[in-house]
N, C-alpha and C. Protein backbone atom coordinates (compact mmCIF):
# COMPACT_ATOMS: atom_id res chain seq x y z
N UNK A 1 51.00 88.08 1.88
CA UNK A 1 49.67 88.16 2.47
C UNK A 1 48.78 87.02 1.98
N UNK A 2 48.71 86.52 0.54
CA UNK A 2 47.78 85.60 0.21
C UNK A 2 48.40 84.32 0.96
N UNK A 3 49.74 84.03 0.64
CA UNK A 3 50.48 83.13 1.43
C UNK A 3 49.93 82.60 3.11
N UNK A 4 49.69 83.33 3.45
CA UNK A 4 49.16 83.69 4.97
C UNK A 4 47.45 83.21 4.71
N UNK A 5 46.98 83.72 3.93
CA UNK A 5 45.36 83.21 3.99
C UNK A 5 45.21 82.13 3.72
N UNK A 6 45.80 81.33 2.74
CA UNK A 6 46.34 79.56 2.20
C UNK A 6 46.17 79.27 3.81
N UNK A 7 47.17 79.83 4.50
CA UNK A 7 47.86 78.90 5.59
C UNK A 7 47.11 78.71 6.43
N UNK A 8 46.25 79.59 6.80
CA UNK A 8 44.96 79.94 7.46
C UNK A 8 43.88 79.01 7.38
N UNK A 9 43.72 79.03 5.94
CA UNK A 9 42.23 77.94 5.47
C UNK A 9 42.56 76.72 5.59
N UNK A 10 44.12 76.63 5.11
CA UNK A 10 44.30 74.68 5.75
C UNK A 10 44.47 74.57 7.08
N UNK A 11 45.08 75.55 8.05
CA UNK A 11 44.85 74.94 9.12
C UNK A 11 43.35 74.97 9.52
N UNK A 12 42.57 75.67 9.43
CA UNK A 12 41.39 75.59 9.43
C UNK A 12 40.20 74.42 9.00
N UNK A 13 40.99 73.88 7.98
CA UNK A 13 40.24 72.67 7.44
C UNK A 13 40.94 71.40 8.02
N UNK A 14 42.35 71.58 8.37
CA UNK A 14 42.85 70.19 9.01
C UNK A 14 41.94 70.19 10.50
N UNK A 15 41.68 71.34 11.37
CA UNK A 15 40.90 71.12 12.60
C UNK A 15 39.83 70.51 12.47
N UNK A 16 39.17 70.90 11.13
CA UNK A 16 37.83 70.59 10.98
C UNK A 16 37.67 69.66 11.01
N UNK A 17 38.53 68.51 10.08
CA UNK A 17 38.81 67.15 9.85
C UNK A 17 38.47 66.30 11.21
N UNK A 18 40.13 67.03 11.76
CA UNK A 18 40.41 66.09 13.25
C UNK A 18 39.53 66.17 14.57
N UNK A 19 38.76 67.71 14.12
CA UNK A 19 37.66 67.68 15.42
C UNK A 19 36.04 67.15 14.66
N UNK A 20 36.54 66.74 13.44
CA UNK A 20 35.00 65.88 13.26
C UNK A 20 35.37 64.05 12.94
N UNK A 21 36.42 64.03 12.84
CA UNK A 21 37.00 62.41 13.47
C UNK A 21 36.77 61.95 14.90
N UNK A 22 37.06 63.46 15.35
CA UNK A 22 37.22 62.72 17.09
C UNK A 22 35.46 62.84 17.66
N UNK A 23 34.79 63.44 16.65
CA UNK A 23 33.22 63.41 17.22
C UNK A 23 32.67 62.08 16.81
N UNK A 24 32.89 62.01 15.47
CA UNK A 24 32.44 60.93 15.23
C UNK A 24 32.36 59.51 16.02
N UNK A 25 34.06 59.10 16.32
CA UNK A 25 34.55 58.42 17.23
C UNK A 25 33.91 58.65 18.72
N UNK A 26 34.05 59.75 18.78
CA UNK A 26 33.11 59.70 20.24
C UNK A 26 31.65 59.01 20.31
N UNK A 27 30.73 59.51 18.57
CA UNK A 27 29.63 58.94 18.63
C UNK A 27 29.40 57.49 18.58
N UNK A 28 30.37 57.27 18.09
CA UNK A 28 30.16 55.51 17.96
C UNK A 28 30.42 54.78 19.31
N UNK A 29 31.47 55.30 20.54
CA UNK A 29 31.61 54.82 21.39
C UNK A 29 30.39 54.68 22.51
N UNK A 30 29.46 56.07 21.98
CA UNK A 30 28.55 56.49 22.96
C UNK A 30 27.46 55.79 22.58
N UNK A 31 27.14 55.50 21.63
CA UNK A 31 25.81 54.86 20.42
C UNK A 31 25.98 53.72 20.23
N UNK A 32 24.80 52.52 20.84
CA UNK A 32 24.70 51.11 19.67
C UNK A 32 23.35 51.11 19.35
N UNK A 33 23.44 49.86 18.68
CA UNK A 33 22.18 49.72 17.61
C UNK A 33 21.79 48.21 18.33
N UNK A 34 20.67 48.07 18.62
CA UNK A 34 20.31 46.69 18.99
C UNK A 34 19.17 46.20 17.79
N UNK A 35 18.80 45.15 17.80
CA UNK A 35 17.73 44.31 17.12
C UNK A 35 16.83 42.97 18.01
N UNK A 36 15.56 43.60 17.98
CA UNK A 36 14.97 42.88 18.45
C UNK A 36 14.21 42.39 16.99
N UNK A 37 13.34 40.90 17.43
CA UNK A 37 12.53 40.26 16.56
C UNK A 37 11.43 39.63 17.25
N UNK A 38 10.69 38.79 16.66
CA UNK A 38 10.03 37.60 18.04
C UNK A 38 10.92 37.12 17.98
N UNK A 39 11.71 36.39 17.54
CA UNK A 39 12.80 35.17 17.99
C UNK A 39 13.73 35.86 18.93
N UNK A 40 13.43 37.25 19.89
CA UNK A 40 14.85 37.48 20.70
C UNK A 40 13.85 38.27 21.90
N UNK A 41 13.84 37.64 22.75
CA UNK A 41 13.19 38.80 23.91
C UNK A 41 11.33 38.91 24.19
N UNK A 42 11.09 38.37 23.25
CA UNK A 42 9.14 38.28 23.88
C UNK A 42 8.52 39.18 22.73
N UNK A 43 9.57 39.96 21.38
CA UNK A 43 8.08 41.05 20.94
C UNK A 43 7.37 40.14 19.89
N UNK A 44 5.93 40.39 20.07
CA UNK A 44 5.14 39.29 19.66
C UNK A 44 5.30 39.38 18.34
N UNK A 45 5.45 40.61 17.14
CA UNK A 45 5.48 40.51 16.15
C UNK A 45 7.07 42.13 15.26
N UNK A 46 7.56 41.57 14.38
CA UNK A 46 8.05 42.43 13.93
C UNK A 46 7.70 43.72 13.17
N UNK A 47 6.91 43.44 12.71
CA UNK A 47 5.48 44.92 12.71
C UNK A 47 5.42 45.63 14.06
N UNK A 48 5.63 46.67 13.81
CA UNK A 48 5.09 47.59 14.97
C UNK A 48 4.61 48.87 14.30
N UNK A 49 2.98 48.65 14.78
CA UNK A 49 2.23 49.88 14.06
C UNK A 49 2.07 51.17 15.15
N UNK A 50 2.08 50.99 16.43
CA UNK A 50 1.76 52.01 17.06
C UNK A 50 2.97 52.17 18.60
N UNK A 51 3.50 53.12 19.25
CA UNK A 51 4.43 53.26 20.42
C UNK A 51 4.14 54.49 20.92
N UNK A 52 4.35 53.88 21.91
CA UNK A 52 4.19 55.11 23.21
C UNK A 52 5.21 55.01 24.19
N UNK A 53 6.09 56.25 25.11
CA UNK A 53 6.73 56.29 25.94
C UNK A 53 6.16 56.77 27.02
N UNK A 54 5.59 56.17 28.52
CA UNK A 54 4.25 56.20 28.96
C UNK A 54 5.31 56.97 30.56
N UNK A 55 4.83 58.00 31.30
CA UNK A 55 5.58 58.67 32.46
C UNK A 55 6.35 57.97 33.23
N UNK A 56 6.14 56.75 33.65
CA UNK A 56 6.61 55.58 34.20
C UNK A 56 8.34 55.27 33.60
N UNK A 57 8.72 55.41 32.14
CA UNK A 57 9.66 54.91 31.54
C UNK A 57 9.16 53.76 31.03
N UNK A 58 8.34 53.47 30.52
CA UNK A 58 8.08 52.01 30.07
C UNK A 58 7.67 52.38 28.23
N UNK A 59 8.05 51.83 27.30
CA UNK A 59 7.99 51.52 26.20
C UNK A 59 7.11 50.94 25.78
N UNK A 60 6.10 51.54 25.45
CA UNK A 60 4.49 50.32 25.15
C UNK A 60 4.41 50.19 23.49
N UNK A 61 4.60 49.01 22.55
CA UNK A 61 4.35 48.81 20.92
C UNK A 61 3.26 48.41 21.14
N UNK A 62 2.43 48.87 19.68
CA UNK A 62 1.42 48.31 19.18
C UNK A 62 1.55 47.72 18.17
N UNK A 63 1.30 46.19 18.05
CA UNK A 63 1.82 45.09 17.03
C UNK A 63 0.36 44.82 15.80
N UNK A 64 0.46 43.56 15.51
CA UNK A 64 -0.56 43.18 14.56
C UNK A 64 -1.16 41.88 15.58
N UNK A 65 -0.09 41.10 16.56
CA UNK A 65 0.25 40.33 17.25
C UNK A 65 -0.58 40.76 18.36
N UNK A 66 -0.93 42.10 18.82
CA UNK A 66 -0.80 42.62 20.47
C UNK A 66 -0.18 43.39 20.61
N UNK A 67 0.01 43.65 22.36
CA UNK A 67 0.80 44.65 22.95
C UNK A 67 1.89 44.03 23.57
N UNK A 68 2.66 45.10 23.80
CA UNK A 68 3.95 44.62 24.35
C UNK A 68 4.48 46.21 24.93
N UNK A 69 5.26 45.45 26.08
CA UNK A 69 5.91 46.67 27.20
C UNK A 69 7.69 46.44 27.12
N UNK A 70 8.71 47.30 26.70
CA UNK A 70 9.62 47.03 26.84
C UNK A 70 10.33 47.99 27.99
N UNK A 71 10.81 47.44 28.71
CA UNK A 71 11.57 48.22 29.91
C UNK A 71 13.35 48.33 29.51
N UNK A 72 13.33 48.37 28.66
CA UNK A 72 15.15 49.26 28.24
C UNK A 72 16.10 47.43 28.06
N UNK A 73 15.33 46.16 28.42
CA UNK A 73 16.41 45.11 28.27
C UNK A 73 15.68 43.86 28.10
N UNK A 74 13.85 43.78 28.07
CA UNK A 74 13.13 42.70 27.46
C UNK A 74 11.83 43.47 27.19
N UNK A 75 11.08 42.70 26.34
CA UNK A 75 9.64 42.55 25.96
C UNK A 75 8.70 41.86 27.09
N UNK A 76 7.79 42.58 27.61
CA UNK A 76 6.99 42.00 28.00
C UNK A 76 5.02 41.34 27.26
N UNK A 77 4.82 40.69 26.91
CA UNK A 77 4.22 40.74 26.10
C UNK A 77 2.58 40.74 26.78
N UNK A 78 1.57 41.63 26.32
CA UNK A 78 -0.11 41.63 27.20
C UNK A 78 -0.94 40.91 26.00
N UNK A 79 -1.86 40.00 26.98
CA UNK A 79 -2.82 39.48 25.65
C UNK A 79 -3.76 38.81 26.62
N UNK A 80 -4.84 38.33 26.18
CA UNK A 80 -5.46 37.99 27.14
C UNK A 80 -5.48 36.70 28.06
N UNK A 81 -4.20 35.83 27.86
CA UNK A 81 -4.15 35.02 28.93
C UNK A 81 -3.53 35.98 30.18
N UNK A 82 -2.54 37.19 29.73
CA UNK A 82 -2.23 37.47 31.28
C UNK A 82 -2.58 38.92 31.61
N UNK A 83 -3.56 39.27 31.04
CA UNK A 83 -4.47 40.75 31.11
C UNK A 83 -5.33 40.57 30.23
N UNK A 84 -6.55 39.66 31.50
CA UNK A 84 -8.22 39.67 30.90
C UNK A 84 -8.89 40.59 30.43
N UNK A 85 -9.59 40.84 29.06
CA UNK A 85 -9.94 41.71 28.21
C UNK A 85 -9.14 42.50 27.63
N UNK A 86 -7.58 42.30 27.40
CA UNK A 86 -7.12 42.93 26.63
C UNK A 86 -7.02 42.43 24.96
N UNK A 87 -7.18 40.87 24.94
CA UNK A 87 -7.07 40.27 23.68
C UNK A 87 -5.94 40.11 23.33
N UNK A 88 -6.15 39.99 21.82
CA UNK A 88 -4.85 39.68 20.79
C UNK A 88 -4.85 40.47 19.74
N UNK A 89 -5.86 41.37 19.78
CA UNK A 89 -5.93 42.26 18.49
C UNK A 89 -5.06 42.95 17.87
N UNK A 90 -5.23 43.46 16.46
CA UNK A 90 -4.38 44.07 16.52
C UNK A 90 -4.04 45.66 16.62
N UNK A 91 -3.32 46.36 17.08
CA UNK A 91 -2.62 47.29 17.88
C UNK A 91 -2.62 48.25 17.28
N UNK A 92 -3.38 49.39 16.61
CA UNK A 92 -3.07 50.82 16.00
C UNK A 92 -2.99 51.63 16.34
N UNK A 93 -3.45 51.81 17.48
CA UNK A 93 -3.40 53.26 18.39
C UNK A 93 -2.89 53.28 20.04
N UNK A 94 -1.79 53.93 20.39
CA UNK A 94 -1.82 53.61 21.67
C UNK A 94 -1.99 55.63 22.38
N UNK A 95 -2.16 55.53 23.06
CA UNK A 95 -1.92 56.74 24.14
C UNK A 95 -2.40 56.40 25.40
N UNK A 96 -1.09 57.78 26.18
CA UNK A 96 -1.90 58.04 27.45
C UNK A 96 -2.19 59.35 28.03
N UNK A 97 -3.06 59.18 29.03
CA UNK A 97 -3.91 60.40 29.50
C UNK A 97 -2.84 60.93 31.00
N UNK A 98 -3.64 62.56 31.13
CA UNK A 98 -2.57 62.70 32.16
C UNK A 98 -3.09 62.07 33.29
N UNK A 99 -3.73 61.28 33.65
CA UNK A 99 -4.43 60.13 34.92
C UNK A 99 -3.10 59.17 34.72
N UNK A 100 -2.27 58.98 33.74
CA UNK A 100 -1.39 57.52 33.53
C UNK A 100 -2.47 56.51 32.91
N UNK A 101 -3.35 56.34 32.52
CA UNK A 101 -4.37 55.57 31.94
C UNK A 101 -3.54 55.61 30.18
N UNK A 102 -3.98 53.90 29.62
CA UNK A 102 -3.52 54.02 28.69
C UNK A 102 -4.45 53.66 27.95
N UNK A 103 -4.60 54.46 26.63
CA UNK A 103 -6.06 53.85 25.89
C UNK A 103 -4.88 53.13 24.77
N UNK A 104 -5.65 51.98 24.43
CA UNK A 104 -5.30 51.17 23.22
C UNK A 104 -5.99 51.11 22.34
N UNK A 105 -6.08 51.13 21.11
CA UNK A 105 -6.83 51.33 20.19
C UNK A 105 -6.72 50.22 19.36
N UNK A 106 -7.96 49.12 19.04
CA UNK A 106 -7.27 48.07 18.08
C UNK A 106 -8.46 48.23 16.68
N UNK A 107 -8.11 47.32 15.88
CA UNK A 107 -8.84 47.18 14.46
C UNK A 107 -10.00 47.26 14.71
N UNK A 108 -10.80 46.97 15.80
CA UNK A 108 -12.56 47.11 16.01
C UNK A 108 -12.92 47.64 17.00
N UNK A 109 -12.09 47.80 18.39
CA UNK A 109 -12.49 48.69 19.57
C UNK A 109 -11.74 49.18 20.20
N UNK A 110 -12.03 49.91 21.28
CA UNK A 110 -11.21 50.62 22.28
C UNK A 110 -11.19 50.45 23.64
N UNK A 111 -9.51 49.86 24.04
CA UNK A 111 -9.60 49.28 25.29
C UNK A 111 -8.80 50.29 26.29
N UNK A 112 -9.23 50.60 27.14
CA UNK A 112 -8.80 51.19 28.48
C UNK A 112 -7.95 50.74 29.67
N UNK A 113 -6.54 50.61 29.82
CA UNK A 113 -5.62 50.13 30.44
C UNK A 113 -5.79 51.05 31.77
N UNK A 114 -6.52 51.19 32.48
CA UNK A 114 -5.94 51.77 33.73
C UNK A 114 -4.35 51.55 34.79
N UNK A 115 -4.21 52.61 35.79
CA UNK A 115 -3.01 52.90 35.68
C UNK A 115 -2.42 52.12 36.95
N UNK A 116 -4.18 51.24 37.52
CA UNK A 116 -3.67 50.04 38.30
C UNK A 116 -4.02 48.83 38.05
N UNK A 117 -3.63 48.51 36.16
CA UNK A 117 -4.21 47.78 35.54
C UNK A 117 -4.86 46.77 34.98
N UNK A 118 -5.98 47.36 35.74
CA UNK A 118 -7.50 46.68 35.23
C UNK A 118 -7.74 47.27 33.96
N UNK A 119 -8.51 46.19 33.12
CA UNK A 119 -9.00 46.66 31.96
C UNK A 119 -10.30 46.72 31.31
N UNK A 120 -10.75 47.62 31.14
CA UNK A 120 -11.90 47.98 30.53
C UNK A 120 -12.22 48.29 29.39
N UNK A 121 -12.91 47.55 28.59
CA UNK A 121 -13.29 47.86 27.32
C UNK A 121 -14.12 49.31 27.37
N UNK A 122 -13.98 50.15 26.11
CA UNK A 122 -14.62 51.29 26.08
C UNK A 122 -15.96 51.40 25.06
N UNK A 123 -16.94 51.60 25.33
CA UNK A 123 -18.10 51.94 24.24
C UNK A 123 -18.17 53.22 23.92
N UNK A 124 -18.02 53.12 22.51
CA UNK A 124 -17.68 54.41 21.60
C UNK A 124 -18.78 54.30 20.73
N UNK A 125 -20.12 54.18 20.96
CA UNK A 125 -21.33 54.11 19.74
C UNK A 125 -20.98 52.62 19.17
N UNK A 126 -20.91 52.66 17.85
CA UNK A 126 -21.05 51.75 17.22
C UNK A 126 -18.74 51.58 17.18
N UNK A 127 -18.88 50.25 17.79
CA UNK A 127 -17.10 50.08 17.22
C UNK A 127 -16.78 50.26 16.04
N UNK A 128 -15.24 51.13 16.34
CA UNK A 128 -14.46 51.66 15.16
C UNK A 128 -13.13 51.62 15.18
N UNK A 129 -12.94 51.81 14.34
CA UNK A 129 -10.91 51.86 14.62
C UNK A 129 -10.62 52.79 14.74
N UNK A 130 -9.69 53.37 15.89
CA UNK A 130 -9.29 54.19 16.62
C UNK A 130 -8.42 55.30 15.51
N UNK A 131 -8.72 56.50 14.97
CA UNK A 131 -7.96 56.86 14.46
C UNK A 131 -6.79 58.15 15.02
N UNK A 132 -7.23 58.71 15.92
CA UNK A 132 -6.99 59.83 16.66
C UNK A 132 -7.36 59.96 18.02
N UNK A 133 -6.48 60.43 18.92
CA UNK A 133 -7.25 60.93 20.25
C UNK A 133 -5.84 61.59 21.06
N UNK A 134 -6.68 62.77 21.92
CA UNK A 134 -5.67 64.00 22.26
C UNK A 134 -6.91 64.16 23.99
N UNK A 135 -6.13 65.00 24.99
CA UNK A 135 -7.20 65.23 25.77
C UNK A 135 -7.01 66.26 25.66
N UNK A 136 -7.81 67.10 26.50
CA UNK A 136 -8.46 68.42 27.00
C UNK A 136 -7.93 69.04 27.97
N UNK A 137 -7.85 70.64 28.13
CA UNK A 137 -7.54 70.77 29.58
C UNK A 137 -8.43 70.74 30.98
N UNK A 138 -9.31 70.32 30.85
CA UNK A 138 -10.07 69.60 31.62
C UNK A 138 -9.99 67.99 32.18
N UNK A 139 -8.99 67.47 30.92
CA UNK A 139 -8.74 66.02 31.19
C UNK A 139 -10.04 65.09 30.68
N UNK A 140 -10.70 65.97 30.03
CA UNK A 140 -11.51 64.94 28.90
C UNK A 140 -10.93 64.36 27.40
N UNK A 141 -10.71 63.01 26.95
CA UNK A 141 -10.67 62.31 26.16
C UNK A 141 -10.69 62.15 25.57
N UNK A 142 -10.37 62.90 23.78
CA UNK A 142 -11.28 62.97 22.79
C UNK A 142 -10.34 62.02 22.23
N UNK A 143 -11.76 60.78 20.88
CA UNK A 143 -11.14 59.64 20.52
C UNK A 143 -12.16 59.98 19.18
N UNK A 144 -11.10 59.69 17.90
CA UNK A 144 -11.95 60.10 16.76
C UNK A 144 -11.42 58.70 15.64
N UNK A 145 -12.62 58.05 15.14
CA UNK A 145 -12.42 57.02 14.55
C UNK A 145 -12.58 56.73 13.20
N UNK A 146 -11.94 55.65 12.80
CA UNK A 146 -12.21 55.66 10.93
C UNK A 146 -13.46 56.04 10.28
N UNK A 147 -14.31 55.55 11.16
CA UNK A 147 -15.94 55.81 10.23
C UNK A 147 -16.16 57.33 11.04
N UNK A 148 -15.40 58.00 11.44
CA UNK A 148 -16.08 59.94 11.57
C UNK A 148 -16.92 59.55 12.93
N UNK A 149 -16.44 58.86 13.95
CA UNK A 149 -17.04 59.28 15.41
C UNK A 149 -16.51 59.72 16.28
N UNK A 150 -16.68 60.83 16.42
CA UNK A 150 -15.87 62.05 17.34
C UNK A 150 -16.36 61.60 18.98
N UNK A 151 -15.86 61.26 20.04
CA UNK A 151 -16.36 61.01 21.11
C UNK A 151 -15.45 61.62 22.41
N UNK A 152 -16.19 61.62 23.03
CA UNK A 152 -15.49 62.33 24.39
C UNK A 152 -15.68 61.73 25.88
N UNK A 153 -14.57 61.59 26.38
CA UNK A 153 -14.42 60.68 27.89
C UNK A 153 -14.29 61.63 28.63
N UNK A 154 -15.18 61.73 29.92
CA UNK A 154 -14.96 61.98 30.81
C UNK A 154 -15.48 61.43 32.20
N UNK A 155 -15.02 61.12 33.21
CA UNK A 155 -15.91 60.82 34.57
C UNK A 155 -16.80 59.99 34.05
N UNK A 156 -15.64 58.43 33.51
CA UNK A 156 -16.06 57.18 33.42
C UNK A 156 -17.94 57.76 31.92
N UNK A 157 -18.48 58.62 31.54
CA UNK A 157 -19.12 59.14 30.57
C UNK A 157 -18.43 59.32 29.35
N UNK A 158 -19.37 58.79 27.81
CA UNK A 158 -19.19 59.40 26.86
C UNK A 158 -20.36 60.32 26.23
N UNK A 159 -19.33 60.85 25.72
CA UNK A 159 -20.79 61.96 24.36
C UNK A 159 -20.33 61.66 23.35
N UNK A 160 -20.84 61.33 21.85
CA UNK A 160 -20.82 60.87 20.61
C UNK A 160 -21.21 61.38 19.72
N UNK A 161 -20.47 62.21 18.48
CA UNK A 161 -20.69 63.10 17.73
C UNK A 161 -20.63 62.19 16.10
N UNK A 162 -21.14 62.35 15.20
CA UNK A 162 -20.36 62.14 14.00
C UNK A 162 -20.18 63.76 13.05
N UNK A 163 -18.97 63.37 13.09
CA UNK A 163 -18.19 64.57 12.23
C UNK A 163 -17.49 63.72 11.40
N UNK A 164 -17.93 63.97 9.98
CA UNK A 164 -16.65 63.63 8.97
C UNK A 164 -17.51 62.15 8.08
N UNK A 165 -18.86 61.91 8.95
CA UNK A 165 -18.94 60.38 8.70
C UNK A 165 -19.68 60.21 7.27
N UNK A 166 -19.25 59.53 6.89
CA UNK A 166 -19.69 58.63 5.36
C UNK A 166 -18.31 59.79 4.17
N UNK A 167 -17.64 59.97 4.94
CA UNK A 167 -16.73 60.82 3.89
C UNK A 167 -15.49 59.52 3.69
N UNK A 168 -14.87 59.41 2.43
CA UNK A 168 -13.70 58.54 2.13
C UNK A 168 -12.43 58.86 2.82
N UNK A 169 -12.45 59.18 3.72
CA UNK A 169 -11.30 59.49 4.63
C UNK A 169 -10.32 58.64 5.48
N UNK A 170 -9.29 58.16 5.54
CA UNK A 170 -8.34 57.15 6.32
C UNK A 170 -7.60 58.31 7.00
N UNK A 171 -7.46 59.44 7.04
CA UNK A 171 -6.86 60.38 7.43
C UNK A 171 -7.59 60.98 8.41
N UNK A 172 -7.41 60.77 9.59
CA UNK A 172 -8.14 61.15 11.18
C UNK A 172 -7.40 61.88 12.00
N UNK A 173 -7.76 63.37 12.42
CA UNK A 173 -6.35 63.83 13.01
C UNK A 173 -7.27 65.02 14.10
N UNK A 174 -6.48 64.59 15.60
CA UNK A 174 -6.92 65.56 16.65
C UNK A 174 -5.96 66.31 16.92
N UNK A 175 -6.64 67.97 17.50
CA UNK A 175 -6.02 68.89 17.77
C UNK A 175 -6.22 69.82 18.97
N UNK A 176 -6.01 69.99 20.17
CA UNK A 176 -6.80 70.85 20.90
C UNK A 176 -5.75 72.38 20.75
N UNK A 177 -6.62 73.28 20.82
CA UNK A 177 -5.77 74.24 20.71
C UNK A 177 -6.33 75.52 22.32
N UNK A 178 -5.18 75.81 22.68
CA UNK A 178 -5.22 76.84 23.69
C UNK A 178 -6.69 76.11 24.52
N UNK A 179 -6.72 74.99 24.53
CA UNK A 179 -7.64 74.51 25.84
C UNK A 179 -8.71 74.66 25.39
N UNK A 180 -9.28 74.88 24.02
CA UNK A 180 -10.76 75.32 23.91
C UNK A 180 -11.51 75.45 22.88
N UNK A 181 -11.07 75.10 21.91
CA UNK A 181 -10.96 74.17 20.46
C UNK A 181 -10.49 73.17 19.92
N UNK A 182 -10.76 72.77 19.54
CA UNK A 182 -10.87 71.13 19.23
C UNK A 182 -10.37 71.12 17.37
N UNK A 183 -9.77 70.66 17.06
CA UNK A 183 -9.65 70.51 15.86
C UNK A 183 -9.55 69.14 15.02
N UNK A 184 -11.02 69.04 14.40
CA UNK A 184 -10.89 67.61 13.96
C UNK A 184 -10.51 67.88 11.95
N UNK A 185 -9.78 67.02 11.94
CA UNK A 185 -9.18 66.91 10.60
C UNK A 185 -9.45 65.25 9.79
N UNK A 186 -9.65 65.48 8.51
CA UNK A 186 -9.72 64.26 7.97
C UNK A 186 -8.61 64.98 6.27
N UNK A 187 -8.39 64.03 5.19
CA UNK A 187 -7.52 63.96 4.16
C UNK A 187 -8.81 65.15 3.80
N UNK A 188 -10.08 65.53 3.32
CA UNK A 188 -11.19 66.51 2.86
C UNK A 188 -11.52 67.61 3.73
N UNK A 189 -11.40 67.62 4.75
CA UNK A 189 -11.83 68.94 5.23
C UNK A 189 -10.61 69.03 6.87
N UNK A 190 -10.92 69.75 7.68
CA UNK A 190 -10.39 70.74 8.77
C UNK A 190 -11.65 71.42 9.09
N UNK A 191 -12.43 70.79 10.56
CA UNK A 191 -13.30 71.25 11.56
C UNK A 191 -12.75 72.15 12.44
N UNK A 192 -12.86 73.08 13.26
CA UNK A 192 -13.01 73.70 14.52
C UNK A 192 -13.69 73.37 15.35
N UNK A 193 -14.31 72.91 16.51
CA UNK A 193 -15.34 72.81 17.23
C UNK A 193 -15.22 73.72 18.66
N UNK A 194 -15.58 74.50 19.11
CA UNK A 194 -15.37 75.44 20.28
C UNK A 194 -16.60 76.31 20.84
N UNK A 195 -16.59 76.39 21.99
CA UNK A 195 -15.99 76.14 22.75
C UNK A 195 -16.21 74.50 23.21
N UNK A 196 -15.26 74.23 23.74
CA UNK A 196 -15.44 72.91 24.22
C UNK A 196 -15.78 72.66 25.44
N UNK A 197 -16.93 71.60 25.37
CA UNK A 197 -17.76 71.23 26.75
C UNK A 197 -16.91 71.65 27.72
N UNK A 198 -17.76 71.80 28.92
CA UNK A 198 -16.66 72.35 30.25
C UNK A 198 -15.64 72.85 29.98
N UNK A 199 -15.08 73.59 29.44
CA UNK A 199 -13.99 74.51 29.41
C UNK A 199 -13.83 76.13 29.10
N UNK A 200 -13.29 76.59 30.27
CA UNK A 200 -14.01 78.33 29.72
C UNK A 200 -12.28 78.85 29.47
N UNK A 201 -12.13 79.73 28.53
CA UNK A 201 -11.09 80.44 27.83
C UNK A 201 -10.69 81.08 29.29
N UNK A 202 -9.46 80.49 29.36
CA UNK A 202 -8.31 81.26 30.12
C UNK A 202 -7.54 82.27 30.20
């Protein structure tokens, strides 16, 4: 009988072996690894501080360099010789809204990529660096920045809050919850804000 359980556990462990050889092998056949740099394909810098995968399929980095769009086999690179008012800044925040609108967020302001793209710079009070931003179920905007300015987009309008401001905080963090709270966070505290403009509990 013990004879029999031996025989059991090695065949058991030889399957294991040969059916995690042949996965492996499968993974490597199925899997590569590429390398991009600037010297291969257009990305402006090897830093990449910020990415987004935007509904379209398109790959948007945020560099130190700029922006850049990769479509699965080159870099396309945006700056302001070939998308006026986008600049050269550099790149910390990217998102997009459910419009397909892409906000970019750089070291001093906030630029607005629309989704037939024209670009518009955004006024957020006094410019800041973009630290956070989430929307609403209403499809309003919220963009919360290093110096504690909580702001909200909607219908081409902002409203401008400071929450958090003159606190030592690098830690900026948005939250909407169940459509109707807002949750602003810094490294010192965790806000609630609710109900939120135009939005009634579902």
């Amino acid at each position: 009988m013990l004879r029999n359980c031996w025989a059991l556990v090695l065949a058991a462990a030889w399957l294991l072996c040969a059916c995690g050889g042949s996965v492996r092998a499968a993974d490597k056949a199925q899997y590569s690894v590429d390398l991009w740099n600037p010297d291969r394909g257009g990305l402006p810098s090897s830093v990449v501080l910020a990415m987004i995968q935007t509904r379209d399929g398109y790959l948007w980095l945020g560099t130190p360099k700029g922006l850049a769009r990769f479509d699965g086999v080159r870099f396309e690179e945006f700056n302001e010789s070939n998308t006026p008012g986008l600049g050269r800044g550099v790149v910390v925040k990217l998102f997009e809204d459910s419009q397909g609108n892409l906000w970019v967020g750089t070291e001093a302001e906030v630029v607005l990529v629309t989704r037939e793209g024209k670009v518009a710079p955004v006024e957020v009070g006094r410019q800041g660096r973009l630290r956070a931003v989430c929307e609403d179920s209403t499809g309003a905007v919220w963009l919360y920045t290093l110096d504690g300015q909580l702001a909200r987009y909607q219908d081409e309008h902002f409203a401008v809050w400071h929450v958090g401001e003159g606190l030592p905080s690098k830690c900026r963090a948005l939250a909407v919850e169940n459509g109707t709270l807002l949750w602003v966070g810094t490294d010192m505290s965790l806000t609630g804000i609710g109900p939120l403009p135009g939005v009634t509990a579902g």
